[in-house]
Protein backbone atom coordinates (compact mmCIF):
# COMPACT_ATOMS: atom_id res chain seq x y z
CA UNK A 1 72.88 48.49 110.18
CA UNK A 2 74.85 47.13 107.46
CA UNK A 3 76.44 49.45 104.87
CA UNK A 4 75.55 47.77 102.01
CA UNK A 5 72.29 49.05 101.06
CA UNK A 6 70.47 48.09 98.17
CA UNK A 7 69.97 50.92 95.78
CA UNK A 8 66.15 51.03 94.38
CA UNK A 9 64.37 53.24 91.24
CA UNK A 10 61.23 54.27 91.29
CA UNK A 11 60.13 55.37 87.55
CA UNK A 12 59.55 58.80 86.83
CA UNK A 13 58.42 60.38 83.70
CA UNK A 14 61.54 61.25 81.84
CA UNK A 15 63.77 58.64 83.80
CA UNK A 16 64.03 56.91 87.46
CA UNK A 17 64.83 58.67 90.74
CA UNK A 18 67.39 56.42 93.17
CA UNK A 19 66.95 56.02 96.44
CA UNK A 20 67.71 53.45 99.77
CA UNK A 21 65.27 52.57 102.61
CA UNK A 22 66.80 51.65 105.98
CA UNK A 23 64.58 50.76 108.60
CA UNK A 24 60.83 50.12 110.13
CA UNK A 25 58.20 52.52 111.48
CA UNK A 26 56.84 55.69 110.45
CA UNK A 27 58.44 56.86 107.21
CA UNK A 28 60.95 59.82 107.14
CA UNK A 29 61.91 60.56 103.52
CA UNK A 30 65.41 62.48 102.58
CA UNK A 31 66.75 64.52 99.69
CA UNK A 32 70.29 66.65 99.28
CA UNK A 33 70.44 70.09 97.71
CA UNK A 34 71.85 70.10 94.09
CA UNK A 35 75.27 68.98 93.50
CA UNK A 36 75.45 66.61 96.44
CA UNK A 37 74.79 62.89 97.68
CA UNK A 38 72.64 60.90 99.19
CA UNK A 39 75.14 59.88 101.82
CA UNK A 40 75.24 63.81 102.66
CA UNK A 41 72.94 62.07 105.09
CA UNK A 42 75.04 59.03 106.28
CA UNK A 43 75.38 60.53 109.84
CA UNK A 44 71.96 60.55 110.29
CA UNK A 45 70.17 57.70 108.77
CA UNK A 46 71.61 54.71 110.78
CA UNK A 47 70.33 56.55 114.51
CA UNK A 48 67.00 57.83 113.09
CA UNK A 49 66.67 54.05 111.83
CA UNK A 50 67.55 52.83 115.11
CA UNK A 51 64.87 55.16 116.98
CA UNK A 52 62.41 53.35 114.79
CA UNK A 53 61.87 55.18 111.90
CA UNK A 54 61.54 53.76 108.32
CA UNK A 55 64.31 56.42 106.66
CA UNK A 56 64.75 56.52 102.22
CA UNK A 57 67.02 58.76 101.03
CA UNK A 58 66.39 59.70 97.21
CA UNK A 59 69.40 61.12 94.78
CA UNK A 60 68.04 64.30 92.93
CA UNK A 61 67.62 63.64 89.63
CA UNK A 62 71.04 63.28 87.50
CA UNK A 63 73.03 62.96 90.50
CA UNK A 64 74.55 59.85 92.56
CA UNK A 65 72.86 56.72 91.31
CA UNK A 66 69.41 58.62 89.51
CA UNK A 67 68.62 58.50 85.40
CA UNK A 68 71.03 61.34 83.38
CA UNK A 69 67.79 61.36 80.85
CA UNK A 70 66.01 63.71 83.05
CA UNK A 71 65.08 66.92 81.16
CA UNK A 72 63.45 68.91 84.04
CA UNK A 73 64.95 69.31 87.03
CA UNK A 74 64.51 71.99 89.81
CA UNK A 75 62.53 72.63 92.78
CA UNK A 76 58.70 71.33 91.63
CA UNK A 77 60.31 68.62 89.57
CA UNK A 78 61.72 67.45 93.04
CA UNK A 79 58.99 67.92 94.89
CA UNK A 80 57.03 65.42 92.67
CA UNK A 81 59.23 63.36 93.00
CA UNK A 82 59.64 63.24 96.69
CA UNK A 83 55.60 62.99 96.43
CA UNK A 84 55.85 59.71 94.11
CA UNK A 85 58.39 57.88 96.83
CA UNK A 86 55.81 58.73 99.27
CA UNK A 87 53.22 57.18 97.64
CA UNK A 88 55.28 53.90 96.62
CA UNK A 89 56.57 53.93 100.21
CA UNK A 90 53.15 54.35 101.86
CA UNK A 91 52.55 57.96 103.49
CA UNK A 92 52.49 59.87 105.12
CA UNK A 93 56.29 61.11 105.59
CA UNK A 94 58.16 63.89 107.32
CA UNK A 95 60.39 65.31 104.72
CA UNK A 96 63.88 66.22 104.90
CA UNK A 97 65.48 68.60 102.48
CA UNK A 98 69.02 70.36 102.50
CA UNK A 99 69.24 73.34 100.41
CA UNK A 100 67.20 73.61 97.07
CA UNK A 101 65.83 69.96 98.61
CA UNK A 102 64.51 71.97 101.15
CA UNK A 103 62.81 74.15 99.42
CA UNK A 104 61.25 70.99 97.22
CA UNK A 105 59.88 69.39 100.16
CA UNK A 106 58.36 72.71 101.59
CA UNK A 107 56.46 72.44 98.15
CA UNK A 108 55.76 69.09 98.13
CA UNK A 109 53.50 70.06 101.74
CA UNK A 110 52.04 72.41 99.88
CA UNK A 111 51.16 70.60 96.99
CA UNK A 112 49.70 67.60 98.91
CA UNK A 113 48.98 68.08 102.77
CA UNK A 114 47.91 65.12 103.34
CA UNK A 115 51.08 63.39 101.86
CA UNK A 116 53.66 65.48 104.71
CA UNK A 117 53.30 64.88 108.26
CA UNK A 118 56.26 67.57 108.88
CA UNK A 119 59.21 68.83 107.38
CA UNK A 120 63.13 69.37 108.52
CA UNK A 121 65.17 71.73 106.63
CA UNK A 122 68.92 72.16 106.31
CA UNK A 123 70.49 75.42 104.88
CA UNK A 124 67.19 76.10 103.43
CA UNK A 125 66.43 77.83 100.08
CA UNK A 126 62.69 78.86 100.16
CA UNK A 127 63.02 81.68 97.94
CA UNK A 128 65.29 83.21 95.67
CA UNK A 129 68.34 85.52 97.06
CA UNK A 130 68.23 89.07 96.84
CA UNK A 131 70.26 89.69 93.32
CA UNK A 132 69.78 92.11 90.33
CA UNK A 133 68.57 90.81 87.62
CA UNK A 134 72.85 91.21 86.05
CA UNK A 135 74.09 89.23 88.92
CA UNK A 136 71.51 86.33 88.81
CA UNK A 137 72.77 86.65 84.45
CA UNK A 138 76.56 87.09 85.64
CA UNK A 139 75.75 83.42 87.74
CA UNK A 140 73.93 81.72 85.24
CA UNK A 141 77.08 82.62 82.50
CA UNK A 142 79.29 81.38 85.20
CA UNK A 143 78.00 77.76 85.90
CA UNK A 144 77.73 77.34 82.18
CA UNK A 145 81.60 77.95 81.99
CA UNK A 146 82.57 76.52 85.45
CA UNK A 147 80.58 73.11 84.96
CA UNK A 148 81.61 72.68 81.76
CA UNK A 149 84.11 69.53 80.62
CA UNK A 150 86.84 68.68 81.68
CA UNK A 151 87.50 70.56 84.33
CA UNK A 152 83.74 70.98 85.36
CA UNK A 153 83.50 68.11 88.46
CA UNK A 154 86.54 69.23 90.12
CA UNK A 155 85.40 72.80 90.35
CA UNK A 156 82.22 72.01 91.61
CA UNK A 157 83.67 69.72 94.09
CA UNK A 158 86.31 72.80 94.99
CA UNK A 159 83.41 75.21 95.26
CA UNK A 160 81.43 72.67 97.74
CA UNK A 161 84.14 72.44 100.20
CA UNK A 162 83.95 76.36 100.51
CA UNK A 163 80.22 76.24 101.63
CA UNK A 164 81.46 73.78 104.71
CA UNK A 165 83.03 76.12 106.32
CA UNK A 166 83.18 75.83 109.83
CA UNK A 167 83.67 72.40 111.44
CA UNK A 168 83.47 69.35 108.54
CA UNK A 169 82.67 65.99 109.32
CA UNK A 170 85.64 63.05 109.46
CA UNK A 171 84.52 61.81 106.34
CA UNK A 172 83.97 65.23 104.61
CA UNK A 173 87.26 64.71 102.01
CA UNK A 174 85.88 61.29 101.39
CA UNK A 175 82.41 63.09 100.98
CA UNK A 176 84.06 65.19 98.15
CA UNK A 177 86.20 63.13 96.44
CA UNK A 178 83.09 61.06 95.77
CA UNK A 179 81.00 63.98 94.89
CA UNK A 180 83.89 64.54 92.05
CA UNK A 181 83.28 60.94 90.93
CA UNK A 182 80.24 60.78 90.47
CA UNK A 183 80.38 64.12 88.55
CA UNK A 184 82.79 62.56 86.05
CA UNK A 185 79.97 59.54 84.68
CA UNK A 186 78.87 60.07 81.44
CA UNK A 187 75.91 62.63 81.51
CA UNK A 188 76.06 64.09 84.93
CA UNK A 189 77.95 66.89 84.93
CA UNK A 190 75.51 67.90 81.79
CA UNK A 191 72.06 67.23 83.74
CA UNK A 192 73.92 69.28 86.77
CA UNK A 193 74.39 72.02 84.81
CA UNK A 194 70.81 72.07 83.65
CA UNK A 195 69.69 71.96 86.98
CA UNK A 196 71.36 75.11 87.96
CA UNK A 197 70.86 76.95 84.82
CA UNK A 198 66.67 76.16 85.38
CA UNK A 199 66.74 76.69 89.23
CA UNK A 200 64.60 79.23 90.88
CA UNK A 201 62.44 78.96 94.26
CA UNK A 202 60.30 81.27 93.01
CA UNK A 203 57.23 78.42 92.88
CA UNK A 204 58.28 77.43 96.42
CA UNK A 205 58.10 81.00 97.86
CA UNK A 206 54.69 81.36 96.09
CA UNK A 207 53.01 78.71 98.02
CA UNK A 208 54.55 79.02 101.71
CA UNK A 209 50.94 80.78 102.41
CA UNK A 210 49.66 77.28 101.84
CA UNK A 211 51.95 75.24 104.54
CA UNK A 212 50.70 73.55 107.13
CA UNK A 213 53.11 71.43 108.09
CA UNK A 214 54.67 71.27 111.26
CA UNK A 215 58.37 72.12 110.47
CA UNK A 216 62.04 72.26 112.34
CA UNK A 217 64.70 74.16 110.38
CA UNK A 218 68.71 74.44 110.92
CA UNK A 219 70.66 77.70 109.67
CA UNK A 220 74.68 77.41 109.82
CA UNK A 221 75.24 80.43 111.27
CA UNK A 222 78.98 80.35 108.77
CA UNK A 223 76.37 79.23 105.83
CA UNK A 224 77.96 81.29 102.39
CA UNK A 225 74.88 81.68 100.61
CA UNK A 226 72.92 83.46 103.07
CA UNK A 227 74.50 87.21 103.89
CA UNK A 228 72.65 87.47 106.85
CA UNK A 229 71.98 83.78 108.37
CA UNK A 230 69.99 84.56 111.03
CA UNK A 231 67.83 87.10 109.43
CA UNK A 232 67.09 85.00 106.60
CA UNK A 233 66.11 82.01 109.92
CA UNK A 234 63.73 84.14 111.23
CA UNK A 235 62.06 85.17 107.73
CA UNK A 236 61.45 81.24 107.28
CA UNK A 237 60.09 80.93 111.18
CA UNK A 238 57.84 83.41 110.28
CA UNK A 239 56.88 82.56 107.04
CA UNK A 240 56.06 78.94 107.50
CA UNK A 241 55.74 78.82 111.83
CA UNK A 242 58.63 76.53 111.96
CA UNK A 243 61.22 75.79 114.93
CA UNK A 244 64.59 77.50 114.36
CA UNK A 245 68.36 76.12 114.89
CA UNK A 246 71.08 78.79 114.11
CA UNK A 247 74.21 76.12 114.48
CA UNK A 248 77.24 78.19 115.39
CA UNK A 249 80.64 76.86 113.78
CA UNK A 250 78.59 75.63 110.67
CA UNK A 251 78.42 76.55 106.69
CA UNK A 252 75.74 75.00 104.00
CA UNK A 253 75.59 71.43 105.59
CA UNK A 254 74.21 71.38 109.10
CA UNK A 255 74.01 67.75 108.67
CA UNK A 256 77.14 66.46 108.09
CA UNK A 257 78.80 69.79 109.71
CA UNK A 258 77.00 69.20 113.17
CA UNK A 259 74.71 65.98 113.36
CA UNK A 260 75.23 66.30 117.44
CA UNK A 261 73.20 69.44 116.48
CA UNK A 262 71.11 68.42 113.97
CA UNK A 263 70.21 64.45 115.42
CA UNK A 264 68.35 65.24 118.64
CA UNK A 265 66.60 68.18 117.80
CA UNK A 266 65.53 66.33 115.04
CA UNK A 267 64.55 63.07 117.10
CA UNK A 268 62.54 65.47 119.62
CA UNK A 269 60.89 66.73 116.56
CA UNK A 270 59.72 63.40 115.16
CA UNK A 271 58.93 62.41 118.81
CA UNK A 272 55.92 65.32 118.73
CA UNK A 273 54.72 64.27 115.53
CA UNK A 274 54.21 61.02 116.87
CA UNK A 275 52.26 61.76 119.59
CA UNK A 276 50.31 64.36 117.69
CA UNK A 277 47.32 64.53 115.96
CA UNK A 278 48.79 63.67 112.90
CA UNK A 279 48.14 60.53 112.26
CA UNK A 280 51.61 59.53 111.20
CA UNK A 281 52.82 57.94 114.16
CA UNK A 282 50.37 55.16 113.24
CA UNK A 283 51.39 54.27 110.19
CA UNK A 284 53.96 53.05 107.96
């Protein structure tokens, strides 16, 4: 595969969503959590393209290579949009989210069945964490300080390291140092910010009554924003039916932290689907 991809935008309301497309076959679409990359995914795409998969990866609106004019952001926001690439890409997909992307695709199959033939989830936010309502206040204050000029990018990209813990990829200070970069163009640190200040998976909790998507999910058992990782697992097996992964060794970012984990599971996953009743398989 070569590594020069050409970037694409598919217009939005409000601006234009970024994303790449590698591959042929059934279509397997890709979105980070906030404050991260679309290469958060580099590990994977190039061996889920060889298997035969048509793979896009989408920037979240305001990051990587995605319109700054954006004035909604958060979980529905990005589960429209990962609806819209389906569409323009010709659906159905299986998504895959990491973090709050996670919990946007686990909307999006809720939103429109039809449009999600199954869903993979990294470190997955499907509802909100257990805070009072003066700690959720107490964060909000904070990220309005922390991500604030100049010094804004370089905390963030601080703070991200500290959710890898565990084993980190080869590439993982590379990962970060362009994480920082990209948070230093004009406009993105601000549309960040916004981001976090709106974000709640509230509406993504609401529906999970309403999934029916087969789904595969990966918990680093190290992950920092869970207090109990494999507790919180088993609420989302339950909740939605899906397979569980609790990754030992690994923080926020099974895929990057352990795609020897994350890559076959995931391949067996998208294996069933194919010879399912889905319909997918067919297509794309």
């Amino acid at each position: 595969m070569s590594t020069h991809q050409i970037v694409e935008h598919l217009p939005r309301p409000e601006g234009a969503v970024a994303y790449t497309v590698t591959g042929s076959g059934p279509l397997v679409v890709a979105v980070p959590g906030m404050g991260d990359l679309r290469s958060t995914y580099r590990d994977l795409v190039p061996p889920l393209a060889a298997a035969g998969y048509r793979v896009a990866v989408m920037d979240l609106r305001g990051h990587g290579d995605s319109s700054t004019t954006f004035r909604t952001h958060g979980d529905v926001a990005t589960g429209q949009d990962l609806l819209a690439l389906v569409e323009h890409l010709g659906g159905p997909a299986v998504l895959v989210g990491s973090s709050m992307g996670a919990g946007a695709a686990t909307w999006a199959a809720a939103e429109q069945p039809d449009a999600v033939a199954g869903l993979v989830l990294l470190g997955p936010f499907l509802r909100d964490p257990s805070a009072s309502a003066a700690r959720a206040s107490a964060n909000r204050l904070l990220y309005r300080v922390a991500l604030a000029r100049p010094w804004g990018a370089a905390a963030w990209a601080g703070f991200y390291s500290t959710l890898t813990k565990g084993r980190r990829a080869p590439w993982h200070a590379e990962h970060v140092a362009a994480i920082r970069a990209s948070m230093r163009e004009p406009g993105r640190l601000r549309s960040f910010r916004d981001l976090t200040l709106a974000l709640t998976h509230a509406p993504v909790e609401a529906r999970l009554t309403e999934v029916a998507a087969p789904a595969i999910a990966f918990m680093g058992a190290l992950d920092p924003d869970f207090a109990d990782q494999r507790a919180e697992l088993g609420w989302i097996q339950g909740a939605i039916g899906a397979q569980g992964h609790l990754v030992p060794d690994v923080g926020h970012y099974p895929q990057h932290q352990a795609p020897d984990v994350v890559l076959p599971a995931t391949l067996a996953f998208l294996a069933g689907l194919r010879t399912g009743d889905q319909g997918w398989g067919a297509r794309g």
